[in-house]
C-alpha atoms as a PDB file:
ATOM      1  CA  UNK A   1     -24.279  29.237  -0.907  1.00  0.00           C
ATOM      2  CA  UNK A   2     -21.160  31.268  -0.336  1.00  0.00           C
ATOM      3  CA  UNK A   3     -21.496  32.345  -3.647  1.00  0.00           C
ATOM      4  CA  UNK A   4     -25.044  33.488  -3.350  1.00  0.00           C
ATOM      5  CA  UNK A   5     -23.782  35.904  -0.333  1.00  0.00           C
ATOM      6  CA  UNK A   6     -21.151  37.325  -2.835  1.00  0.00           C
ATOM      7  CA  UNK A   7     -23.747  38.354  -4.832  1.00  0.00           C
ATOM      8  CA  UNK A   8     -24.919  40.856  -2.112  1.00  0.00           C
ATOM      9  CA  UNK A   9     -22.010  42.779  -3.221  1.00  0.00           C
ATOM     10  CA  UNK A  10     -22.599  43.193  -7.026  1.00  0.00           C
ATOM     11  CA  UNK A  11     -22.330  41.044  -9.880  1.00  0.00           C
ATOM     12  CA  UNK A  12     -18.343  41.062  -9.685  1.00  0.00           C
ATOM     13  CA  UNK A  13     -16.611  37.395  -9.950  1.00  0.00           C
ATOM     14  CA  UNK A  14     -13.468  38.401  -8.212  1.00  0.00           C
ATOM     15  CA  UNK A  15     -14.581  38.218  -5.260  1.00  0.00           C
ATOM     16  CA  UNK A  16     -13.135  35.574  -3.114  1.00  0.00           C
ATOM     17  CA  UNK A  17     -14.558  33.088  -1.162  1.00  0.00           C
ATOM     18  CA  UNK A  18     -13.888  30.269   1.135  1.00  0.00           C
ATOM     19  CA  UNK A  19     -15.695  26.826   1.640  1.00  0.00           C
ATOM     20  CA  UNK A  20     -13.383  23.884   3.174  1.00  0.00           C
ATOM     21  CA  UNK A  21     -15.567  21.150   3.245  1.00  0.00           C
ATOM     22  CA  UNK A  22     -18.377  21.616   0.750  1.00  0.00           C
ATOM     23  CA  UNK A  23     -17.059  22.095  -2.780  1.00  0.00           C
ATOM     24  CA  UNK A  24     -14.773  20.276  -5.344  1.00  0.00           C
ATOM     25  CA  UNK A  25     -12.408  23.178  -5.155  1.00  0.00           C
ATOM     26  CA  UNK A  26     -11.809  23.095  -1.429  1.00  0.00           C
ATOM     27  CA  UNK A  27      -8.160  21.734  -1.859  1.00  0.00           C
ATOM     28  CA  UNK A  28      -7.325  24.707  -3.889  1.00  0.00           C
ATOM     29  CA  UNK A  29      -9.049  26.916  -1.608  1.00  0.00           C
ATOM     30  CA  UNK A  30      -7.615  25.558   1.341  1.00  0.00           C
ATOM     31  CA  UNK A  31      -4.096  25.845  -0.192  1.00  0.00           C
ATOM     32  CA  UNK A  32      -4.619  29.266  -1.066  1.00  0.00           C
ATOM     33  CA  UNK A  33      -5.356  30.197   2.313  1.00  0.00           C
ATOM     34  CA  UNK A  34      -2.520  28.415   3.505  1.00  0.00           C
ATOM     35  CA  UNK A  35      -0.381  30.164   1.104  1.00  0.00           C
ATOM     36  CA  UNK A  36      -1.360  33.421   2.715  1.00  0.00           C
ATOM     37  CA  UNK A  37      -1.093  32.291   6.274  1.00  0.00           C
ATOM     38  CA  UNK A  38       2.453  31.676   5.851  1.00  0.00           C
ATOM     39  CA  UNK A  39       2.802  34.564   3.782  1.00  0.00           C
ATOM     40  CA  UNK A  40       1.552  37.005   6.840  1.00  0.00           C
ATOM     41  CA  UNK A  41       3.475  35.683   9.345  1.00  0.00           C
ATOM     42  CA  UNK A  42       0.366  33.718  11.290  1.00  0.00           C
ATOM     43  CA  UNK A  43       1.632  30.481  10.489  1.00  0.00           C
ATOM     44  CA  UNK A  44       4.835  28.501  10.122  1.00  0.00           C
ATOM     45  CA  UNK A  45       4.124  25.258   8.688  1.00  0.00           C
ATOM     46  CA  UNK A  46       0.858  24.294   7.307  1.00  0.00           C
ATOM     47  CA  UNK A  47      -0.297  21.093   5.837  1.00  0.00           C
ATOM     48  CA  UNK A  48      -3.266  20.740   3.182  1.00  0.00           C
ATOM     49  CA  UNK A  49      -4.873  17.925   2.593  1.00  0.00           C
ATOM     50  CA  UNK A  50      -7.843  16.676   0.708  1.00  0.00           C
ATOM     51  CA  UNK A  51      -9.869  13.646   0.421  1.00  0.00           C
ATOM     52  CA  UNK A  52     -12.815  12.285  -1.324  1.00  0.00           C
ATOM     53  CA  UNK A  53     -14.982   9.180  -1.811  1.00  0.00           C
ATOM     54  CA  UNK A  54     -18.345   9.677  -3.428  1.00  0.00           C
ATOM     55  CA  UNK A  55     -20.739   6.891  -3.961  1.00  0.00           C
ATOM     56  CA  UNK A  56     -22.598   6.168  -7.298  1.00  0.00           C
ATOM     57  CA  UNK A  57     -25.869   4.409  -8.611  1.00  0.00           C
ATOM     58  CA  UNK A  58     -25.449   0.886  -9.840  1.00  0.00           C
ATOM     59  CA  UNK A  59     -25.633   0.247 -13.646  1.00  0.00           C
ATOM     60  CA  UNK A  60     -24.183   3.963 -14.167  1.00  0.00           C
ATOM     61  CA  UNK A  61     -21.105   5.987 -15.677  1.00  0.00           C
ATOM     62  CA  UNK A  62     -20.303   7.648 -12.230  1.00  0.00           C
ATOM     63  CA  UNK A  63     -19.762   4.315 -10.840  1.00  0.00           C
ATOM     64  CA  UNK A  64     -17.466   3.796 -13.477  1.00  0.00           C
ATOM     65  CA  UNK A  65     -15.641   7.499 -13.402  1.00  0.00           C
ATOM     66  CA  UNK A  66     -15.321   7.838  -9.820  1.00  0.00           C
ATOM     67  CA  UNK A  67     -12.626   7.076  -7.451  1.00  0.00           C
ATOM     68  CA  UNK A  68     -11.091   7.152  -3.576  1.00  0.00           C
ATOM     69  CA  UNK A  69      -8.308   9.567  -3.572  1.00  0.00           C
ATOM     70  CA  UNK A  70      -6.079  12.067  -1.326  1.00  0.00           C
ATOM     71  CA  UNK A  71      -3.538  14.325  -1.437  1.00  0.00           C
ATOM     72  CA  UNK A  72      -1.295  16.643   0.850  1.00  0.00           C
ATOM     73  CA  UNK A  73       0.845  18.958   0.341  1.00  0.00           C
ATOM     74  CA  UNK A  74       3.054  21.092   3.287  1.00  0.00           C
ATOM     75  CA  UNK A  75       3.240  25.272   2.722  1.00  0.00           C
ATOM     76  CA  UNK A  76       6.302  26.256   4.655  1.00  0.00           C
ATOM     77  CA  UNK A  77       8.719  29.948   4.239  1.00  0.00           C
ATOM     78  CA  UNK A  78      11.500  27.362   4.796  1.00  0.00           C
ATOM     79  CA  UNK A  79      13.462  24.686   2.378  1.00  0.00           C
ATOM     80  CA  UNK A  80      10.729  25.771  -0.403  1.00  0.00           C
ATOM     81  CA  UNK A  81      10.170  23.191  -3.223  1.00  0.00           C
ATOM     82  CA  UNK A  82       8.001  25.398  -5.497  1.00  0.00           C
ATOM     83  CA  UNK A  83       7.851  29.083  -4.839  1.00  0.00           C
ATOM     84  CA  UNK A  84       4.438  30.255  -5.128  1.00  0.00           C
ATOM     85  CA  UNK A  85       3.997  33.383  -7.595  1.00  0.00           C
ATOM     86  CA  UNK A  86       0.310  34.376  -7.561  1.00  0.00           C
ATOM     87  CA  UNK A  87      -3.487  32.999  -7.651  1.00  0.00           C
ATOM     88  CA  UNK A  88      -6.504  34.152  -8.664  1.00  0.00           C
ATOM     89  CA  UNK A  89     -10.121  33.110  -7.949  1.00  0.00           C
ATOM     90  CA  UNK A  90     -13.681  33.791  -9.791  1.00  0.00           C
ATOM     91  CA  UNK A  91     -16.628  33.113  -7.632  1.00  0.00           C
ATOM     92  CA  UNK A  92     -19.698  31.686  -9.444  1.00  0.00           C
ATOM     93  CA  UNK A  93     -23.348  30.031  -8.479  1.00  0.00           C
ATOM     94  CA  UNK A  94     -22.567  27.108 -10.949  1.00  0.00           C
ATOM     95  CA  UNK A  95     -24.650  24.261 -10.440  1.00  0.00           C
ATOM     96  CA  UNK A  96     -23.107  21.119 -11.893  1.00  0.00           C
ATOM     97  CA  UNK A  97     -22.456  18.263  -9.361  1.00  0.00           C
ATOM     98  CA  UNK A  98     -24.410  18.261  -6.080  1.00  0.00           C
ATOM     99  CA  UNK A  99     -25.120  16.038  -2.793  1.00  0.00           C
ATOM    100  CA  UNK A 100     -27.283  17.367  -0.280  1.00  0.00           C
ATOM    101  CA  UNK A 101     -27.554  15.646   3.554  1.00  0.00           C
ATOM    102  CA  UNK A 102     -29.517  13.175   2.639  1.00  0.00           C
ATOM    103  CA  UNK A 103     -28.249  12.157  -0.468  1.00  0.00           C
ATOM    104  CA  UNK A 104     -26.440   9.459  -0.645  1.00  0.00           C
ATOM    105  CA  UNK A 105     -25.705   9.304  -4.592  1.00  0.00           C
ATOM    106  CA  UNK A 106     -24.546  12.335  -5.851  1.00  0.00           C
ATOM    107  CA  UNK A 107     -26.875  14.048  -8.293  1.00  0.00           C
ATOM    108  CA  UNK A 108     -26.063  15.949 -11.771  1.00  0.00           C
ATOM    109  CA  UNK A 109     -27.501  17.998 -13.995  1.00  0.00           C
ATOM    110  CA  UNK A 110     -27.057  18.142 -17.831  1.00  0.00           C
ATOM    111  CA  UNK A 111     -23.703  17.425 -19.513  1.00  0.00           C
ATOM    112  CA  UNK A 112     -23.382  19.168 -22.217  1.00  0.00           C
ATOM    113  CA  UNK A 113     -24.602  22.406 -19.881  1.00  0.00           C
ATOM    114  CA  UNK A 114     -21.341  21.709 -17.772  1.00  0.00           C
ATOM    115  CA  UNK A 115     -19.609  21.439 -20.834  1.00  0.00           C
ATOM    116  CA  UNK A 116     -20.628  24.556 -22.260  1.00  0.00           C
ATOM    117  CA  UNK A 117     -20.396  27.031 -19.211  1.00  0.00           C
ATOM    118  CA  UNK A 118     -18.661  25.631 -16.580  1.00  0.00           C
ATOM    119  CA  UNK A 119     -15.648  24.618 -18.191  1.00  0.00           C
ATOM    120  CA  UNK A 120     -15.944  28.350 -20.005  1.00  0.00           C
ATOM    121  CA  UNK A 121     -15.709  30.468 -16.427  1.00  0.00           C
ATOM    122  CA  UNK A 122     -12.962  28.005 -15.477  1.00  0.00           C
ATOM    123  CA  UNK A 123     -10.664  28.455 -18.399  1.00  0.00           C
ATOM    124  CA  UNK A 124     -11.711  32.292 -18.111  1.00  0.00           C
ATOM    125  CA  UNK A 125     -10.516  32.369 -14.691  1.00  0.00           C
ATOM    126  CA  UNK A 126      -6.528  30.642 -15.221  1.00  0.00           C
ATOM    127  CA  UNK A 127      -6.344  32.680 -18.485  1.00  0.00           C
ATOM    128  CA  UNK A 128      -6.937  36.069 -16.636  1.00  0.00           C
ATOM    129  CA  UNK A 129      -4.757  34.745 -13.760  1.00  0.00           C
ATOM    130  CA  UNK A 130      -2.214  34.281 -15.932  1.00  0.00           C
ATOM    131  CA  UNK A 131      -2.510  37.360 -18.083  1.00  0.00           C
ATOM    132  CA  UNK A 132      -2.532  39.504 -15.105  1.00  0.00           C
ATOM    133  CA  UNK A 133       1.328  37.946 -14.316  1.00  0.00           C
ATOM    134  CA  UNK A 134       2.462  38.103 -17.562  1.00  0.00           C
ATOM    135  CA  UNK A 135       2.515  34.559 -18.489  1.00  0.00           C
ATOM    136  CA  UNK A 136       2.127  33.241 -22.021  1.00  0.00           C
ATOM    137  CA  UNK A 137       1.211  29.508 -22.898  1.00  0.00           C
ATOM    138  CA  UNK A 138       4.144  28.907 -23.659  1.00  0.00           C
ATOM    139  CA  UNK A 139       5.553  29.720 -20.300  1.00  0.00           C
ATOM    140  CA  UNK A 140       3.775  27.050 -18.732  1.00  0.00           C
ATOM    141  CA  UNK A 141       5.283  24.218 -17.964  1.00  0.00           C
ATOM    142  CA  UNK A 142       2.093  21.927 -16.405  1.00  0.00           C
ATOM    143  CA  UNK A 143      -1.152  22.667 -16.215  1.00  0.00           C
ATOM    144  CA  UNK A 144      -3.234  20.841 -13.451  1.00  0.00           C
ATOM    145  CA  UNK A 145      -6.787  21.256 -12.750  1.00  0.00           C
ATOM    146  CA  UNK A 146      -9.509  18.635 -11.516  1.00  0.00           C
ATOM    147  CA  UNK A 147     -12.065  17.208 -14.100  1.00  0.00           C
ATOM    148  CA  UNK A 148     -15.503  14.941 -14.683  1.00  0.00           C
ATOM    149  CA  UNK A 149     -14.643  14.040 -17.478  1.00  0.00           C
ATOM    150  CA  UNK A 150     -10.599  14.197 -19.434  1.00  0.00           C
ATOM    151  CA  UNK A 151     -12.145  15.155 -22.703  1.00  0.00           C
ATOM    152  CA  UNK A 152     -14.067  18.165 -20.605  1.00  0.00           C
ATOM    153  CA  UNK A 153     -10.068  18.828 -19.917  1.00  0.00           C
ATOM    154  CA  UNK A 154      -8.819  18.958 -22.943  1.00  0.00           C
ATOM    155  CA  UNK A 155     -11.325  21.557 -24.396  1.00  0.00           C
ATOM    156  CA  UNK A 156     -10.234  23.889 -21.568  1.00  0.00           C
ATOM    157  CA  UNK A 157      -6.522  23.485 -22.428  1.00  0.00           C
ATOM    158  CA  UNK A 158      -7.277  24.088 -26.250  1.00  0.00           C
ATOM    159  CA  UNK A 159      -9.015  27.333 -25.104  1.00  0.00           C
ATOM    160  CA  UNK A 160      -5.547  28.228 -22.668  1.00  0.00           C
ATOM    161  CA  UNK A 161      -3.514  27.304 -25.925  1.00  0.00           C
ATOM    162  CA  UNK A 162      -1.771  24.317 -24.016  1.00  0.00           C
ATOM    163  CA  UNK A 163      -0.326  21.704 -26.057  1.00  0.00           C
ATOM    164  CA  UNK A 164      -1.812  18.101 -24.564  1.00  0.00           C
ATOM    165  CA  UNK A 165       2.077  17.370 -23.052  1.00  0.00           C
ATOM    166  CA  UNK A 166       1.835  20.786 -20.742  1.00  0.00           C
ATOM    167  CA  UNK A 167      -1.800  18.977 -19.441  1.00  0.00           C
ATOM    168  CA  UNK A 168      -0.873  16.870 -16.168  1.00  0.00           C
ATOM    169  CA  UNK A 169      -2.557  13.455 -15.945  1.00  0.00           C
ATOM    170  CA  UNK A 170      -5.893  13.437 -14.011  1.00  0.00           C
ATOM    171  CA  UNK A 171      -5.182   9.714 -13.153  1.00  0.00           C
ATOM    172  CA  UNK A 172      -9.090   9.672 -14.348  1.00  0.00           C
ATOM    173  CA  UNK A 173      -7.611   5.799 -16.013  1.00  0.00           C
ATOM    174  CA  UNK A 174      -5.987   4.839 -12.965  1.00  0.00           C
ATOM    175  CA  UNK A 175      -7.823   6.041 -10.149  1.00  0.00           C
ATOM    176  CA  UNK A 176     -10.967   7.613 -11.509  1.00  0.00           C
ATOM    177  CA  UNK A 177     -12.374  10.847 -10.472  1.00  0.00           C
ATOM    178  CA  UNK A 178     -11.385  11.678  -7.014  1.00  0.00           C
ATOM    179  CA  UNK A 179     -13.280  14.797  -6.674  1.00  0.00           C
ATOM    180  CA  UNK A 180     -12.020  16.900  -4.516  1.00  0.00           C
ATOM    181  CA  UNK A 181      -8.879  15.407  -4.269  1.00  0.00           C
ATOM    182  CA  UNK A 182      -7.857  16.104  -7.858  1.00  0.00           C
ATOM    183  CA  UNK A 183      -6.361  19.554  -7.638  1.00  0.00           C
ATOM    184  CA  UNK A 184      -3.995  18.409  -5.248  1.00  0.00           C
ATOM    185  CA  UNK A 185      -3.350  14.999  -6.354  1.00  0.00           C
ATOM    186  CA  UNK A 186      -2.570  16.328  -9.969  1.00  0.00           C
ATOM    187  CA  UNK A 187      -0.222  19.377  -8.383  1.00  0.00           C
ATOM    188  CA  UNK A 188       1.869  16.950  -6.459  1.00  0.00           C
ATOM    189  CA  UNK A 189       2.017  14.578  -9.712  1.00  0.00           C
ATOM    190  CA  UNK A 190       3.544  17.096 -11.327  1.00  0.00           C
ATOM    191  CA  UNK A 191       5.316  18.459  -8.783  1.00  0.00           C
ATOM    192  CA  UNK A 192       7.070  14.880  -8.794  1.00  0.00           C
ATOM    193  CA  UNK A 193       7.908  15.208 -12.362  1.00  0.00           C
ATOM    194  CA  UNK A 194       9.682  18.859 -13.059  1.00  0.00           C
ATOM    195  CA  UNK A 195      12.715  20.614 -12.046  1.00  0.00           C
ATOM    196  CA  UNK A 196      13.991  23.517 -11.060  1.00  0.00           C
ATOM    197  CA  UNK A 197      13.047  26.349 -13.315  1.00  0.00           C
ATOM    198  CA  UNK A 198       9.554  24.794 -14.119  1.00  0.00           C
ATOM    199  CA  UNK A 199       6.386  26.909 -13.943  1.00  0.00           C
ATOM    200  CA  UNK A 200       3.250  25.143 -12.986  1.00  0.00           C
ATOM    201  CA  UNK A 201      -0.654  26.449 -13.152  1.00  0.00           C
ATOM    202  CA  UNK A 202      -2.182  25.040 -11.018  1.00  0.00           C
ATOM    203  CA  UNK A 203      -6.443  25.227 -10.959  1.00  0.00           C
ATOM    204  CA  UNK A 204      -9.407  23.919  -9.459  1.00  0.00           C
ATOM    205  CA  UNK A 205     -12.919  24.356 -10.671  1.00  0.00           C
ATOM    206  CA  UNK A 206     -16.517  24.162  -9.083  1.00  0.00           C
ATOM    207  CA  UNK A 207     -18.864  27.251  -7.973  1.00  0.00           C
ATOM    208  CA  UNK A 208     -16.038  29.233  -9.869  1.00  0.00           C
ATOM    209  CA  UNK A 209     -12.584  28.423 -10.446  1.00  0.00           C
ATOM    210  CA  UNK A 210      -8.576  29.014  -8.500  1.00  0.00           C
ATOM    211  CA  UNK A 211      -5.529  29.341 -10.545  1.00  0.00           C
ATOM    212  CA  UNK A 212      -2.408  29.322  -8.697  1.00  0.00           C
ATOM    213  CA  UNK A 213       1.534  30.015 -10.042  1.00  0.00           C
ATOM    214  CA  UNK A 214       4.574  27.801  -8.779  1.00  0.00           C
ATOM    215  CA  UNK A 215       7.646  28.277  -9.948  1.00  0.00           C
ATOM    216  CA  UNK A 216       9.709  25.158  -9.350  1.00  0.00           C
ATOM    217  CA  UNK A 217      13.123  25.839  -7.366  1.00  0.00           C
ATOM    218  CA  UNK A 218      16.062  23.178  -6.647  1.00  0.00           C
ATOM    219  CA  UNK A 219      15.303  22.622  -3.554  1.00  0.00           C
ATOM    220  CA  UNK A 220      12.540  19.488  -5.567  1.00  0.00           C
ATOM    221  CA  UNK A 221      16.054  17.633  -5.759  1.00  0.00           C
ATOM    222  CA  UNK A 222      15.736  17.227  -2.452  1.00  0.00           C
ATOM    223  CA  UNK A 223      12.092  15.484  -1.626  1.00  0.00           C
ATOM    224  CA  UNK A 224      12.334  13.246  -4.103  1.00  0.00           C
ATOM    225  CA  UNK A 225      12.118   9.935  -1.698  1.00  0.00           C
ATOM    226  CA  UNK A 226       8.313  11.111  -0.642  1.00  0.00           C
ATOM    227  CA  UNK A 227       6.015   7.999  -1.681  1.00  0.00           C
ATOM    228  CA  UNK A 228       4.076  10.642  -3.614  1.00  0.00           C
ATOM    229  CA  UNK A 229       1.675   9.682  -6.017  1.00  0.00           C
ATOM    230  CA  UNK A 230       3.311   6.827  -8.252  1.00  0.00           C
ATOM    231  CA  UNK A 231       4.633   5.279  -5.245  1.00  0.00           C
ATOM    232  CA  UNK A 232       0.869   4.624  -3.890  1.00  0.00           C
ATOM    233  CA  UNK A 233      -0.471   3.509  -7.696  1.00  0.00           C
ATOM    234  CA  UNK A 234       2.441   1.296  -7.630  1.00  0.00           C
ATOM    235  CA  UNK A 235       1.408  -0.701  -4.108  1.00  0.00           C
ATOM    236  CA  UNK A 236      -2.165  -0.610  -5.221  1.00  0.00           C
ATOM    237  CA  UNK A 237      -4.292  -3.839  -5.131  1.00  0.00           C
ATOM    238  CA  UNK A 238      -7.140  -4.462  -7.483  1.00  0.00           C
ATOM    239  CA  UNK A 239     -10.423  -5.650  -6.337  1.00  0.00           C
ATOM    240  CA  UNK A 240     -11.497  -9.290  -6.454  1.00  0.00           C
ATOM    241  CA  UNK A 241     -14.745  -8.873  -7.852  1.00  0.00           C
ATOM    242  CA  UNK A 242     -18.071  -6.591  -7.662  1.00  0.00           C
ATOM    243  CA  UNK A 243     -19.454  -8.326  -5.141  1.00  0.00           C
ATOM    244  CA  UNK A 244     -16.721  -7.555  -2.612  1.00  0.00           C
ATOM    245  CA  UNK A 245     -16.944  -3.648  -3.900  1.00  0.00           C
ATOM    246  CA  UNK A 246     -20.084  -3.564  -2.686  1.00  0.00           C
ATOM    247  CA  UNK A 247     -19.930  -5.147   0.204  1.00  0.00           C
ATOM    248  CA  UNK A 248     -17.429  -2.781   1.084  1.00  0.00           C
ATOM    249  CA  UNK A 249     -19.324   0.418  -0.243  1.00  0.00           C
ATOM    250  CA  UNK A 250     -22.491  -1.556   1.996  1.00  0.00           C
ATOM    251  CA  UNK A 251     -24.243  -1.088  -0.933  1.00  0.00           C
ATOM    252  CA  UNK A 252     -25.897  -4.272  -0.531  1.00  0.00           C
ATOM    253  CA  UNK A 253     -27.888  -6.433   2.033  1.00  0.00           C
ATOM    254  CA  UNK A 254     -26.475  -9.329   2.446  1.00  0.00           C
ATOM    255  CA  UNK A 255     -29.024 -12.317   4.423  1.00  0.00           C
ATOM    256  CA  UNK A 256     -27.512 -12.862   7.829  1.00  0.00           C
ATOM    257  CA  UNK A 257     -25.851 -16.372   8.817  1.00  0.00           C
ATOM    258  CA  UNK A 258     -28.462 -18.665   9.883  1.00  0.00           C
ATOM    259  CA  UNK A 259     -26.267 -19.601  12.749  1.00  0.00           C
ATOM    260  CA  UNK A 260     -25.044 -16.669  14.878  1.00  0.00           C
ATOM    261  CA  UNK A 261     -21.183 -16.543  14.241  1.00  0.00           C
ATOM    262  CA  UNK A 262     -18.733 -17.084  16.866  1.00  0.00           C
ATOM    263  CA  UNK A 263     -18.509 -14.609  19.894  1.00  0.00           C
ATOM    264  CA  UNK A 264     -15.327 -12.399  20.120  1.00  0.00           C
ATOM    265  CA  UNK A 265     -15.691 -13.097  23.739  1.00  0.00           C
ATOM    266  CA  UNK A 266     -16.275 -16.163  25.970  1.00  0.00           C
ATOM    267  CA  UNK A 267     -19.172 -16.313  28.200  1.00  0.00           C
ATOM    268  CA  UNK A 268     -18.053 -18.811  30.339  1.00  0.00           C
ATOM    269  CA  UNK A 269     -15.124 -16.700  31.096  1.00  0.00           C
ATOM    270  CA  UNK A 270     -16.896 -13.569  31.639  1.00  0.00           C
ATOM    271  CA  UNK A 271     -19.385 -15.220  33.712  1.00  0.00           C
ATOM    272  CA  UNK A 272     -16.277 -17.247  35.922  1.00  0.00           C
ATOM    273  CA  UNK A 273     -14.797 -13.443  36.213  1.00  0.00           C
ATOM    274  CA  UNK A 274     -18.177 -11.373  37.235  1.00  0.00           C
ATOM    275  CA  UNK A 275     -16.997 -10.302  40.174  1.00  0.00           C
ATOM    276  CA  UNK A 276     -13.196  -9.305  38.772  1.00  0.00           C
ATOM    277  CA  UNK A 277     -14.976  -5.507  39.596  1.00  0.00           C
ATOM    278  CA  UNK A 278     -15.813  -5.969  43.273  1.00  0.00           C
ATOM    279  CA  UNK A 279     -13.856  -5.595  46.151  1.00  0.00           C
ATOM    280  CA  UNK A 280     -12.693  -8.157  48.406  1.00  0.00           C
ATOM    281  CA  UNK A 281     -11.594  -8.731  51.757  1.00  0.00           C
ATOM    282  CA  UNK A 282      -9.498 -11.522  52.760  1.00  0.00           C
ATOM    283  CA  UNK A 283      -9.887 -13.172  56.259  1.00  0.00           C
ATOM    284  CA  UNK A 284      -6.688 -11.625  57.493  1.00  0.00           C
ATOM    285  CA  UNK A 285      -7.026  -8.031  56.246  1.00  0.00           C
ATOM    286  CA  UNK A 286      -8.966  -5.337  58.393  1.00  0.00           C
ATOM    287  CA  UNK A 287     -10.499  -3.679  54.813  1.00  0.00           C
ATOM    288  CA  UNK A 288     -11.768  -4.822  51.670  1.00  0.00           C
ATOM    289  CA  UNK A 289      -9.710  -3.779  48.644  1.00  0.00           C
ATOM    290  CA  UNK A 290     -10.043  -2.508  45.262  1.00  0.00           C
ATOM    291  CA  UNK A 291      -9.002  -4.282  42.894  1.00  0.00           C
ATOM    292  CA  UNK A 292      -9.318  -7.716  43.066  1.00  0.00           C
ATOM    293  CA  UNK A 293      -6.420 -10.563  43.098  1.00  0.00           C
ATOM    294  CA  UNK A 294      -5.365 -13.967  43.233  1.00  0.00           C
ATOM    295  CA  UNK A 295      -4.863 -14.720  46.516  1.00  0.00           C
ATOM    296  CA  UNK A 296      -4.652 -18.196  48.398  1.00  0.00           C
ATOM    297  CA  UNK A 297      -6.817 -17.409  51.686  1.00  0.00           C
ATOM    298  CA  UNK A 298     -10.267 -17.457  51.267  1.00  0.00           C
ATOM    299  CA  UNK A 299     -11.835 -14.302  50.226  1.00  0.00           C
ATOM    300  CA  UNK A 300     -15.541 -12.703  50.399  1.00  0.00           C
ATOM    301  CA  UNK A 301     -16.665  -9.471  48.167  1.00  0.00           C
ATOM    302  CA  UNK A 302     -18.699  -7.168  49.083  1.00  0.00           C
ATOM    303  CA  UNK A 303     -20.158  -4.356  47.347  1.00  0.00           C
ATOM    304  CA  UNK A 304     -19.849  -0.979  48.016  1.00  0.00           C
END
């Protein structure tokens, strides 16, 4: 929709714009605005995060491909990790992936379509980005971006001219896709495995595309006892079976005991304490009192 407004002022791409909540790229947008908070002065410390979880048809590949995910990252002018160089955005009407309201499955359109074009603007977008501050491929150390599908990944890195080890892991085995929690989750992976000195692109693509420039500085030595992302795939637990997924997901209607299960509460106590929210007055005190205790002389409440 944003994008549609941006259209009001020409058919320029380069025209930024913001949407926190309703697009795959709203980690990288978020961080980006973050990024220039800090930069102007208006804010200190900010943390980013993003999450997803996205439901999927039974009996279908997204059910497969998709998974929970998260990540955060903190944008301070202090003790900086990874100095941040430049970014660049393209703003484009791309339809691809979509959920409305009342959708509870997200919808797609045409692979090979997304294929074709959408990965096209995206790669167009980190190439100028990086053009425009004199990087080469070969200056690149990682390149992050979020992804449907890794083989949809790898087509945009052969048109950047990365090599596949300068392509950070999706975690699309491990995890599956996290939507918009990708670009983030795949910036602090690497993040977790360079140095000082590195330089990392870092992009996220949907209704356009952000590329953003780190340059790694030694101060990384330094948070490297954050639980980060192989610290949570390494406490991970599998689940037991389908069944329990979705029971979880409440995918699935499951016929109700035929005996009603055990109150959390007991009646007879509840019923032996219905007047614990009266007042009472005792046979030796002038008023009645609010709230109720033991006591030994015999009591009468009365109600307000």
């Amino acid at each position: 929709m944003l994008d549609n407004y941006s259209r009001c002022y020409g058919p320029a791409q380069d025209i930024l714009t913001a949407d926190f909540s309703g697009s795959l790229r709203s980690g990288t947008i978020a961080l980006r605005a973050a990024l220039d908070a800090v930069k102007a002065g208006s804010a200190k410390n900010v943390i980013v995060a993003a999450a997803d979880i996205r439901l999927a048809g039974a009996n279908g590949l997204n059910e497969m491909f998709f998974g929970d995910g998260a990540g955060a990252v903190l944008v301070s002018s202090t003790k900086v990790a990874a100095e941040y160089i430049g970014g660049y955005t393209i703003s484009e009407d791309f339809m691809d992936q979509w959920r409305s309201d009342k959708d509870t499955f997200v919808r797609a359109y045409e692979e090979r379509f997304i294929e074709r074009v959408g990965i096209r603007d995206s790669s167009g977008g980190s190439q100028r980005r990086a053009e425009c501050l004199w990087f080469k491929a070969q200056d690149i150390t990682k390149f992050t971006c979020n992804t449907d599908d890794p083989r949809h990944l790898m087509g945009a890195s052969k048109i950047l001219k990365f090599d596949t080890a300068q392509v950070q892991d999706t975690y699309f085995m491990s995890v599956g896709n996290a939507g918009t929690a990708v670009p983030l989750m795949t910036l602090v992976g690497a993040l977790e495995e360079s140095k000082a000195g590195d330089t990392i692109l870092a992009a996220g693509h949907s209704d356009g595309c952000d590329a953003l420039v780190f340059k790694v500085k030694p101060q990384i030595e330094k948070v490297r006892d954050r639980g980060g992302i192989k610290g949570h795939l390494a406490s991970k637990r599998m689940v037991p079976n389908y069944q329990a997924y979705v029971l979880w997901r409440g995918l699935m209607y499951m016929e109700p005991q035929s005996r009603p299960g055990r109150p959390t509460d007991s009646l007879s106590a509840l019923w032996r304490d219905r007047n614990w929210g009266l007042p009472y007055k005792a046979a030796s005190a002038p008023t009645a009192e609010l709230p109720s205790t033991r006591c030994r002389e015999s009591v009468r409440y009365v109600r307000l």
